[in-house]
N, C-alpha and C. Protein backbone atom coordinates (compact mmCIF):
# COMPACT_ATOMS: atom_id res chain seq x y z
N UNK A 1 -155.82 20.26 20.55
CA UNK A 1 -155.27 20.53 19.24
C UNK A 1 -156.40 20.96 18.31
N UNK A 2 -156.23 22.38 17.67
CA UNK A 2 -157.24 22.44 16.91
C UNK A 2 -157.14 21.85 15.54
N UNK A 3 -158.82 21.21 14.88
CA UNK A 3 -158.68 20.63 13.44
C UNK A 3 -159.15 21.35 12.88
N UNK A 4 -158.41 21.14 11.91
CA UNK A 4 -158.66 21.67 10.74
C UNK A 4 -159.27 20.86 9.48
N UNK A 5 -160.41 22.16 8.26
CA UNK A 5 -160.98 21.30 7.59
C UNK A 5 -160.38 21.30 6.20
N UNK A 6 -159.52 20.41 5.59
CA UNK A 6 -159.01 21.17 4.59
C UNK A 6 -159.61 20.01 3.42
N UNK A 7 -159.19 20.71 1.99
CA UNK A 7 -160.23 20.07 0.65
C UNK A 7 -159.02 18.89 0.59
N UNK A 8 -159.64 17.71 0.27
CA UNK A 8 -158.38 16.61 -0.13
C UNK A 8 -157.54 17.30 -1.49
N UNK A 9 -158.76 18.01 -2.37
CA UNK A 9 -157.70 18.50 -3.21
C UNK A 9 -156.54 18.89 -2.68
N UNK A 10 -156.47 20.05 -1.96
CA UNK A 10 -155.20 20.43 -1.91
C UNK A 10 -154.42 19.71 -0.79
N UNK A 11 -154.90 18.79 -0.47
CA UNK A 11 -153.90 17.38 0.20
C UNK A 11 -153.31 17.20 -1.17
N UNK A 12 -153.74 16.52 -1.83
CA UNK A 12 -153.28 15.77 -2.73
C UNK A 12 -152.16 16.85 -3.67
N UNK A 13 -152.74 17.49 -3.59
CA UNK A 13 -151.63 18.65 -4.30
C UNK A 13 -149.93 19.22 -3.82
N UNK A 14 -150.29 19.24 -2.04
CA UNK A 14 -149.33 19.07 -1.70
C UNK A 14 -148.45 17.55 -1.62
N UNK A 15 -149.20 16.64 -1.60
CA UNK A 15 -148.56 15.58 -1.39
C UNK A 15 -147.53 15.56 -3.01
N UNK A 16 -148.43 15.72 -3.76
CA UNK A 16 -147.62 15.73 -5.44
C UNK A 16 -146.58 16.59 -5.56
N UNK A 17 -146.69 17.72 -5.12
CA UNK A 17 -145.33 18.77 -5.19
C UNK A 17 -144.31 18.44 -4.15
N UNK A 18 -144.77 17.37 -2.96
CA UNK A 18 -143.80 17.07 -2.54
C UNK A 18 -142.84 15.83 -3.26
N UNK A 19 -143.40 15.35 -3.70
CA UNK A 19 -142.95 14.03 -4.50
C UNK A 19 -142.23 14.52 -5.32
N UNK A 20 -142.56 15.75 -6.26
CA UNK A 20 -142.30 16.33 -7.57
C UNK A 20 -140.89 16.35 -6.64
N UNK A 21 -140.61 17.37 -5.70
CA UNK A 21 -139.49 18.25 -5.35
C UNK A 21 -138.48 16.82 -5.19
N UNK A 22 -139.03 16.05 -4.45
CA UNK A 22 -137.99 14.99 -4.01
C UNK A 22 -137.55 14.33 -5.76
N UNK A 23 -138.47 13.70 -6.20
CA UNK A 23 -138.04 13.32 -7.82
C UNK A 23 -136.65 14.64 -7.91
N UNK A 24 -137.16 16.03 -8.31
CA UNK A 24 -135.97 16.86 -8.74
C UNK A 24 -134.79 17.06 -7.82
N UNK A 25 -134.77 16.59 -6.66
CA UNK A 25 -133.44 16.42 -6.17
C UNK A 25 -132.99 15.19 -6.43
N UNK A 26 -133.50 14.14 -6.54
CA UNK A 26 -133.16 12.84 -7.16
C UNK A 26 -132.43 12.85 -8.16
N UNK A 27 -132.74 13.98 -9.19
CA UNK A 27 -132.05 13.87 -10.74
C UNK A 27 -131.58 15.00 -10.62
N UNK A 28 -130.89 15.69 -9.45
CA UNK A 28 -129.29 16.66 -9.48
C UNK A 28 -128.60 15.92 -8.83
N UNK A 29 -127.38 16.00 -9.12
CA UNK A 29 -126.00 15.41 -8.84
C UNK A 29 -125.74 15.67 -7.64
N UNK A 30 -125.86 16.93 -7.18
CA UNK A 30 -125.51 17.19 -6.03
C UNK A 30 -126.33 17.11 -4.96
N UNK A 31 -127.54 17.12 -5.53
CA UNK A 31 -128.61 16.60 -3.95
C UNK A 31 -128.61 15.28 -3.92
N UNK A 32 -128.08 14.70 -4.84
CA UNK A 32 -128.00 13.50 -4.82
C UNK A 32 -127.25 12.82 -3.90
N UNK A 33 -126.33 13.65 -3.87
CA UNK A 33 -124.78 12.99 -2.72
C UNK A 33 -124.67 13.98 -1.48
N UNK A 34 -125.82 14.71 -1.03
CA UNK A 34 -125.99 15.61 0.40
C UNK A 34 -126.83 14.31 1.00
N UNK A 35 -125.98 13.79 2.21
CA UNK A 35 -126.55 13.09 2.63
C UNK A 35 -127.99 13.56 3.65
N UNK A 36 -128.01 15.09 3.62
CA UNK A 36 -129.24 15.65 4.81
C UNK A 36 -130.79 15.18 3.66
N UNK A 37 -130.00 15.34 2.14
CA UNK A 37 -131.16 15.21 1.10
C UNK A 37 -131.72 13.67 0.98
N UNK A 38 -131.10 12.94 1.00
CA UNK A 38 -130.76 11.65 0.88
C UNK A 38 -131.87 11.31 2.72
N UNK A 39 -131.51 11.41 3.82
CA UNK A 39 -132.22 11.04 4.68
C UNK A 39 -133.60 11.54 4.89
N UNK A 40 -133.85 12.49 4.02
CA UNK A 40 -135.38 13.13 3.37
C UNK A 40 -135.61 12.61 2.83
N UNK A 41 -135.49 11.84 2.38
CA UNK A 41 -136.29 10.94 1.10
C UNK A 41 -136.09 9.47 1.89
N UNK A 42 -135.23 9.12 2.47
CA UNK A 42 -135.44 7.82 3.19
C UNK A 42 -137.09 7.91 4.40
N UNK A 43 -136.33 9.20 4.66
CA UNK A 43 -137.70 9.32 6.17
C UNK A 43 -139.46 9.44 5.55
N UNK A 44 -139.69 9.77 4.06
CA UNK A 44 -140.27 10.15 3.31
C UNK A 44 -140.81 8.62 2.82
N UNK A 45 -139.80 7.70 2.25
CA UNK A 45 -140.68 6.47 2.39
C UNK A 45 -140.78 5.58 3.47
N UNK A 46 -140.43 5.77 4.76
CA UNK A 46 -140.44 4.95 5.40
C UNK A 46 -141.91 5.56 6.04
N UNK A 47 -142.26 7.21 5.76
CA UNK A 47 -143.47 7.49 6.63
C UNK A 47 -144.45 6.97 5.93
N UNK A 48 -144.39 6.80 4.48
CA UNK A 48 -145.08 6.67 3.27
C UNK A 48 -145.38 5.00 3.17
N UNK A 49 -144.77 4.18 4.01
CA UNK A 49 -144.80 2.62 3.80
C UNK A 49 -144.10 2.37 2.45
N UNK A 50 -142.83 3.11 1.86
CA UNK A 50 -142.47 2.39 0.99
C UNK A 50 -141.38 1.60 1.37
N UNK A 51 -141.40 0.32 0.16
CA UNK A 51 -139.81 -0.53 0.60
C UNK A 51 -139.91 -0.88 -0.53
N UNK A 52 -138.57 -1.19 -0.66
CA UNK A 52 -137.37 -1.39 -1.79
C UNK A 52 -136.60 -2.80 -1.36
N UNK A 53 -136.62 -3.43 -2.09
CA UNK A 53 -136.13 -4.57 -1.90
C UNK A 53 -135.43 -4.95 -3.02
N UNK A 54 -134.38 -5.94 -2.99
CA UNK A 54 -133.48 -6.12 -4.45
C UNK A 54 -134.32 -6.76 -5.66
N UNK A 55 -135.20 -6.84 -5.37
CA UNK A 55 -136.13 -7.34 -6.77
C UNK A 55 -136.24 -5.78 -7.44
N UNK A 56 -136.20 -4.41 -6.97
CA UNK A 56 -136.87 -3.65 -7.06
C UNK A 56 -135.94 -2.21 -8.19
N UNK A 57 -136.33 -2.58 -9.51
CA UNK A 57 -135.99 -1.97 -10.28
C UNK A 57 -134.57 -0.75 -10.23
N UNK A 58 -133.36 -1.45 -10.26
CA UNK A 58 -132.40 -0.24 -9.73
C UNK A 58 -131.42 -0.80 -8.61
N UNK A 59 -131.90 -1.53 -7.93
CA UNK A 59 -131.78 -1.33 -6.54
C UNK A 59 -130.45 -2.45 -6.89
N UNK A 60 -129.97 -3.18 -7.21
CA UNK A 60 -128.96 -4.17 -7.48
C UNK A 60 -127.56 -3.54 -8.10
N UNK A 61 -128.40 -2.32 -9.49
CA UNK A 61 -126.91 -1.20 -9.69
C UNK A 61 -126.31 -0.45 -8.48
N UNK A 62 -127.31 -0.03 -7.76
CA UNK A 62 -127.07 1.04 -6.58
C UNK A 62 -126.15 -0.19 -5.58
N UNK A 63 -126.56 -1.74 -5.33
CA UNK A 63 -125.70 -2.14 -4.31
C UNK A 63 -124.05 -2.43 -4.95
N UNK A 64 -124.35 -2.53 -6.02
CA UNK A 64 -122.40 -2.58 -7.05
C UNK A 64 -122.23 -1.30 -6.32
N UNK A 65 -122.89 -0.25 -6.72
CA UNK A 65 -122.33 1.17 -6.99
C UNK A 65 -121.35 1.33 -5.32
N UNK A 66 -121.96 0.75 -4.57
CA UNK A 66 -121.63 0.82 -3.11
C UNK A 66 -120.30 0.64 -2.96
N UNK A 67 -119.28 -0.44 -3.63
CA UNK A 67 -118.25 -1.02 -3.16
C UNK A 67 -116.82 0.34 -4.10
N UNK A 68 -118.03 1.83 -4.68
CA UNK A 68 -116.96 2.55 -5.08
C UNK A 68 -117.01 3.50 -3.76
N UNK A 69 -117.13 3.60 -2.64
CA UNK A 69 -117.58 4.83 -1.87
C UNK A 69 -115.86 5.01 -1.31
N UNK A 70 -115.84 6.67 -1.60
CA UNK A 70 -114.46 7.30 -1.30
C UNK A 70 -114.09 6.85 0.23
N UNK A 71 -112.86 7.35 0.50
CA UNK A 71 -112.54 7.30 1.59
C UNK A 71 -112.96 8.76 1.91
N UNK A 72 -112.98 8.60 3.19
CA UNK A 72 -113.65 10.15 3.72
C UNK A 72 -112.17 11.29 4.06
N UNK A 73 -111.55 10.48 4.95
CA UNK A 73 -109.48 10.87 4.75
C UNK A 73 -109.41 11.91 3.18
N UNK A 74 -109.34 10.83 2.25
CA UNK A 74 -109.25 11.38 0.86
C UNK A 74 -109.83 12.38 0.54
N UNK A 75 -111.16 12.44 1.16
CA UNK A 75 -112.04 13.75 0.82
C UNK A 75 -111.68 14.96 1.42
N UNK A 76 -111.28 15.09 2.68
CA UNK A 76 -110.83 15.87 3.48
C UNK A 76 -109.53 16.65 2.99
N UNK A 77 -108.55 15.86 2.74
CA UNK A 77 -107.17 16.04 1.97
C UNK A 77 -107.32 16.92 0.94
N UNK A 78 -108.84 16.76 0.09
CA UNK A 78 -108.35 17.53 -1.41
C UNK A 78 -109.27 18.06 -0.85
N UNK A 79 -110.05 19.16 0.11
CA UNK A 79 -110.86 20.17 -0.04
C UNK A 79 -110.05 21.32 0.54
């Protein structure tokens, strides 16, 4: 495998525009609820060592929010 020598700057630069991009699908509605977007950002902190736990700012609205999830039947019906 060949290495390569690259500047941390532009590590770090990409690492930030990747973060940036994920943040801005975070705050659209609709990437919000594509679940392909949604398992990008899971696989993203799990490569990243992040965890979320219910102490963790948010994370207690999001488990309420859970007990509204459509029926999938229903969804199908009105498209």
């Amino acid at each position: 495998m060949a290495e390569f020598n690259i500047p941390q700057e532009l590590i770090d630069q990409l690492a930030t525009e990747e973060v940036q991009a994920l943040l801005d699908g975070l705050s659209d509605e609709n990437m919000r609820s594509n679940p392909a977007f949604l398992a990008k950002v899971r696989q993203f902190l799990k490569d990243n060592n992040f965890n979320t736990t219910i102490e963790t700012n948010g994370v207690k609205k999001i488990q309420r929010d859970t007990s509204n999830i459509p029926q999938f039947m229903d969804l199908v019906k009105d498209s």
